[in-house]
N, C-alpha and C. Protein backbone atom coordinates (compact mmCIF):
# COMPACT_ATOMS: atom_id res chain seq x y z
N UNK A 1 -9.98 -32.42 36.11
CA UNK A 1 -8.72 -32.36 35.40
C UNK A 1 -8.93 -32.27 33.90
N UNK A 2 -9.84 -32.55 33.33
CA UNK A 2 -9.89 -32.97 32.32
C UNK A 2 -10.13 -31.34 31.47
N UNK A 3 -10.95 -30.47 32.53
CA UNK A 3 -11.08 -28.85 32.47
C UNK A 3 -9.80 -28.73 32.24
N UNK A 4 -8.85 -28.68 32.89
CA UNK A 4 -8.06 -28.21 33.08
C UNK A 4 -7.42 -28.31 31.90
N UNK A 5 -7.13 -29.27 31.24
CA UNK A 5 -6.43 -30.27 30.33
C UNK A 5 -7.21 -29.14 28.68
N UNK A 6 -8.17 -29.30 28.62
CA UNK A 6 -8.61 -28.56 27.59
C UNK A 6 -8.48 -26.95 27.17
N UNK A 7 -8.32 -26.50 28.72
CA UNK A 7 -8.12 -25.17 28.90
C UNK A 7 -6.77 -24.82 28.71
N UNK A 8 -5.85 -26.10 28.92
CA UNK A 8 -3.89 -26.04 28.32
C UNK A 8 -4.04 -26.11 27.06
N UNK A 9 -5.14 -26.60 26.21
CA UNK A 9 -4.97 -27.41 24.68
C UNK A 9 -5.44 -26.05 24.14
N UNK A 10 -6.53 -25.41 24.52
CA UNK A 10 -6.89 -23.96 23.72
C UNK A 10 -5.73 -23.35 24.02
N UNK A 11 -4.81 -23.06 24.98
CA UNK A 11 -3.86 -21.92 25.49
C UNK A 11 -2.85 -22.38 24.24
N UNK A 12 -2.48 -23.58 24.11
CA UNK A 12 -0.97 -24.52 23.35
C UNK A 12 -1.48 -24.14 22.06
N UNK A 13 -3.06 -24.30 21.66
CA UNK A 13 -3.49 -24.05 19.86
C UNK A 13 -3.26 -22.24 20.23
N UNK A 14 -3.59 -21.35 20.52
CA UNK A 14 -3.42 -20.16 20.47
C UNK A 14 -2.04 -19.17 20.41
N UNK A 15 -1.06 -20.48 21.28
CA UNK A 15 0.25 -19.64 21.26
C UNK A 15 0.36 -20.34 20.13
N UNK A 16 0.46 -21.77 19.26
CA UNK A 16 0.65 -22.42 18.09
C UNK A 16 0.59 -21.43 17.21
N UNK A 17 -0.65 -20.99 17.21
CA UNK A 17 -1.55 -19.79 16.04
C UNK A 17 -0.28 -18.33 15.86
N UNK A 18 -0.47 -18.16 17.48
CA UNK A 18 0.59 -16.95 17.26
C UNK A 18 1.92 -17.24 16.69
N UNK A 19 2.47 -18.00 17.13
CA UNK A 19 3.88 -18.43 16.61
C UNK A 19 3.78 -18.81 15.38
N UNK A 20 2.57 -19.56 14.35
CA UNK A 20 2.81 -19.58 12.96
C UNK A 20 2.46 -17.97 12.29
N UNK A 21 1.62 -17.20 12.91
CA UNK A 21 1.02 -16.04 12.48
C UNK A 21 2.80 -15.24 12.32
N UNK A 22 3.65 -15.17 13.58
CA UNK A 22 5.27 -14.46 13.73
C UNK A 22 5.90 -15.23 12.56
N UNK A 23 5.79 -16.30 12.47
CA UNK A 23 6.78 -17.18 11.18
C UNK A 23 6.21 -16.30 9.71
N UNK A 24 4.85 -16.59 10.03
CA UNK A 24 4.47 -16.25 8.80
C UNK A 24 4.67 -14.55 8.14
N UNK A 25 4.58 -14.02 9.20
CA UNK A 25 4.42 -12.45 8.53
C UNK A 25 6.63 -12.51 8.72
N UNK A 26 6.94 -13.09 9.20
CA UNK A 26 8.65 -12.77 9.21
C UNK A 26 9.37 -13.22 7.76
N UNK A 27 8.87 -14.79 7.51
CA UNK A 27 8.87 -14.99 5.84
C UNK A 27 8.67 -14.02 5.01
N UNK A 28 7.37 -13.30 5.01
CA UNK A 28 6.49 -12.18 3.84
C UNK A 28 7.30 -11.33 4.06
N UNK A 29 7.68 -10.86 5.27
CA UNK A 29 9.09 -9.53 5.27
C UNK A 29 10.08 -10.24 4.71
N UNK A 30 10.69 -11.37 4.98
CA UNK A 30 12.00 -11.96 4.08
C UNK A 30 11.80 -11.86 2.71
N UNK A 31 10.53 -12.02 1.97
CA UNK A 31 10.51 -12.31 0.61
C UNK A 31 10.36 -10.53 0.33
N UNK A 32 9.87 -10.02 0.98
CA UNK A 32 9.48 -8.51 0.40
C UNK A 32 11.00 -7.78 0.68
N UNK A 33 11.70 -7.78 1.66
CA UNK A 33 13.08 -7.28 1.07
C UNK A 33 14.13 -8.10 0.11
N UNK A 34 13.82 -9.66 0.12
CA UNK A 34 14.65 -10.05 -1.18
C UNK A 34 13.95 -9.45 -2.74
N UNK A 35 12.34 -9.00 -2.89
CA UNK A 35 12.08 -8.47 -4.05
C UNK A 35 12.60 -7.00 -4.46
N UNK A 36 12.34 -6.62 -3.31
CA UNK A 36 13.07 -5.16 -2.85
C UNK A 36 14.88 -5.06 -3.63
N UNK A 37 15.66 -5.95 -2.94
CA UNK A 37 16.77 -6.14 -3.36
C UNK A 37 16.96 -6.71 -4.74
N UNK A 38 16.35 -7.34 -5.61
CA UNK A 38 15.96 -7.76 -7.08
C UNK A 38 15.69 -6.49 -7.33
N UNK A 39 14.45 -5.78 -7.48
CA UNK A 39 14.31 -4.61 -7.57
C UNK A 39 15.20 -3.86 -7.87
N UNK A 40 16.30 -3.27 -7.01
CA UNK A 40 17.03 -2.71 -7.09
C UNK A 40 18.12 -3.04 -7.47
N UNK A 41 18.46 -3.79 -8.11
CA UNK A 41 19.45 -4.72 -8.36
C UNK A 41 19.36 -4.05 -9.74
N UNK A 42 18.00 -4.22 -10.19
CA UNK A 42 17.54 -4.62 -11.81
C UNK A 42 17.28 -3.31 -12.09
N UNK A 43 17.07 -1.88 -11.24
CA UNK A 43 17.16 -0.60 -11.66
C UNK A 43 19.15 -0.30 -11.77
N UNK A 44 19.49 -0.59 -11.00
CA UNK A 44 21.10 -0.32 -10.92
C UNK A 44 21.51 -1.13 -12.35
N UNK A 45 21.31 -2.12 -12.76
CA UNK A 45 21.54 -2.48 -14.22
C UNK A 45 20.69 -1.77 -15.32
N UNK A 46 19.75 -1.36 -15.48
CA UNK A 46 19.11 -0.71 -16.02
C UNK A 46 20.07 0.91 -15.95
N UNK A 47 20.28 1.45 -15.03
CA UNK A 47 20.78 2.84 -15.42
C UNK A 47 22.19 2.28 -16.04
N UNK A 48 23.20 1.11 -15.77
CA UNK A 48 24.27 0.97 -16.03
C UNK A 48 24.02 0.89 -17.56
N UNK A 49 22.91 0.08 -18.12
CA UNK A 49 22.81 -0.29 -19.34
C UNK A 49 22.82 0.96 -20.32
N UNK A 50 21.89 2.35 -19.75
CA UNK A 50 21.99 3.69 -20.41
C UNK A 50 23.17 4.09 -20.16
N UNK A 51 23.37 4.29 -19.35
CA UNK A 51 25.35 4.80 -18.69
C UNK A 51 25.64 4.33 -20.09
N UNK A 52 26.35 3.14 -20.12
CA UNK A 52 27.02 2.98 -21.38
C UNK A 52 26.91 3.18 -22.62
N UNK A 53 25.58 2.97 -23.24
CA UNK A 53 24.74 3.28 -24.39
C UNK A 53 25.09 4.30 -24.68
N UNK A 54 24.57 5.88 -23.71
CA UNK A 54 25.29 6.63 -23.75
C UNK A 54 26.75 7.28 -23.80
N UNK A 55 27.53 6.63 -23.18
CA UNK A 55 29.05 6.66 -23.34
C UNK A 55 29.19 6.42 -24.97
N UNK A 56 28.97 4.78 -25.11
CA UNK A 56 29.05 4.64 -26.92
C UNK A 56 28.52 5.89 -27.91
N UNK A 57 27.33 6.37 -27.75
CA UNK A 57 26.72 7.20 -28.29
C UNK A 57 27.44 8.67 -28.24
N UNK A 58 27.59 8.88 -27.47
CA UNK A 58 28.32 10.39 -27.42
C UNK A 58 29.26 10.47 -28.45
N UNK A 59 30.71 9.56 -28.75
CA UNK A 59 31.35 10.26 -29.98
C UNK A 59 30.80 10.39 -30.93
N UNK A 60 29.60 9.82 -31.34
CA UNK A 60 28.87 9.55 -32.53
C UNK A 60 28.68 11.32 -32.89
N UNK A 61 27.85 11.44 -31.72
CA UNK A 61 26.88 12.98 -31.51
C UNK A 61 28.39 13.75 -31.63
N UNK A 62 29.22 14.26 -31.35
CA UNK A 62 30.13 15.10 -31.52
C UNK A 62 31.09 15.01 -32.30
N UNK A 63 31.39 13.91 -33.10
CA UNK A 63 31.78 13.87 -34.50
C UNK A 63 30.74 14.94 -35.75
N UNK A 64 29.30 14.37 -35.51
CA UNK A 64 28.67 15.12 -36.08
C UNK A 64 28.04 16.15 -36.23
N UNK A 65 28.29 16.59 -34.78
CA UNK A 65 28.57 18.57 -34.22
C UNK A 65 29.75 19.24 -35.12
N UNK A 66 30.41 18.72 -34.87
CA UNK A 66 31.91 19.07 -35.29
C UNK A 66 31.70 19.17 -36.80
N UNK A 67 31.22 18.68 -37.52
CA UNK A 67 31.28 17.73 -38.61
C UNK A 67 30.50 19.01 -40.06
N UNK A 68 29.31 19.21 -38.91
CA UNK A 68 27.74 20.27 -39.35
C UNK A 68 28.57 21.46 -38.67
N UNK A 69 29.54 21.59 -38.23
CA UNK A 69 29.93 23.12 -37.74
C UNK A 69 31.27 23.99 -38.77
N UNK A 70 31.43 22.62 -39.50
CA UNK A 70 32.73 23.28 -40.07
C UNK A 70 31.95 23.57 -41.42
């Protein structure tokens, strides 16, 4: 019995192993699409930040088209 008993304890540490190995790589995917989503978060503010810059900037530039044309 005692075979027996050791041969359940390697089987129980191996599925253990597997089941922290599934936790573990399912976390590293959780954190790699929340960086993913930061990521993209922080490019979508980034183009918003030119978007506007540009918006402000434009009458500037065509006041002084206008300006050098007359």
């Amino acid at each position: 019995m005692a075979a027996n008993t050791e041969i359940t304890t390697q089987k129980s540490l191996i599925r253990t192993r597997e089941v922290e190995l599934l936790e573990f790589l399912s976390q590293r995917r959780t954190w790699e699409d929340r960086d993913h989503e930061i990521w993209c978060s922080d490019v979508r503010a980034l183009v918003r930040g030119i978007r506007n810059g540009l918006l402000t900037v434009v009458p500037l530039w065509l006041a002084l088209a206008w300006w050098l044309a007359r």
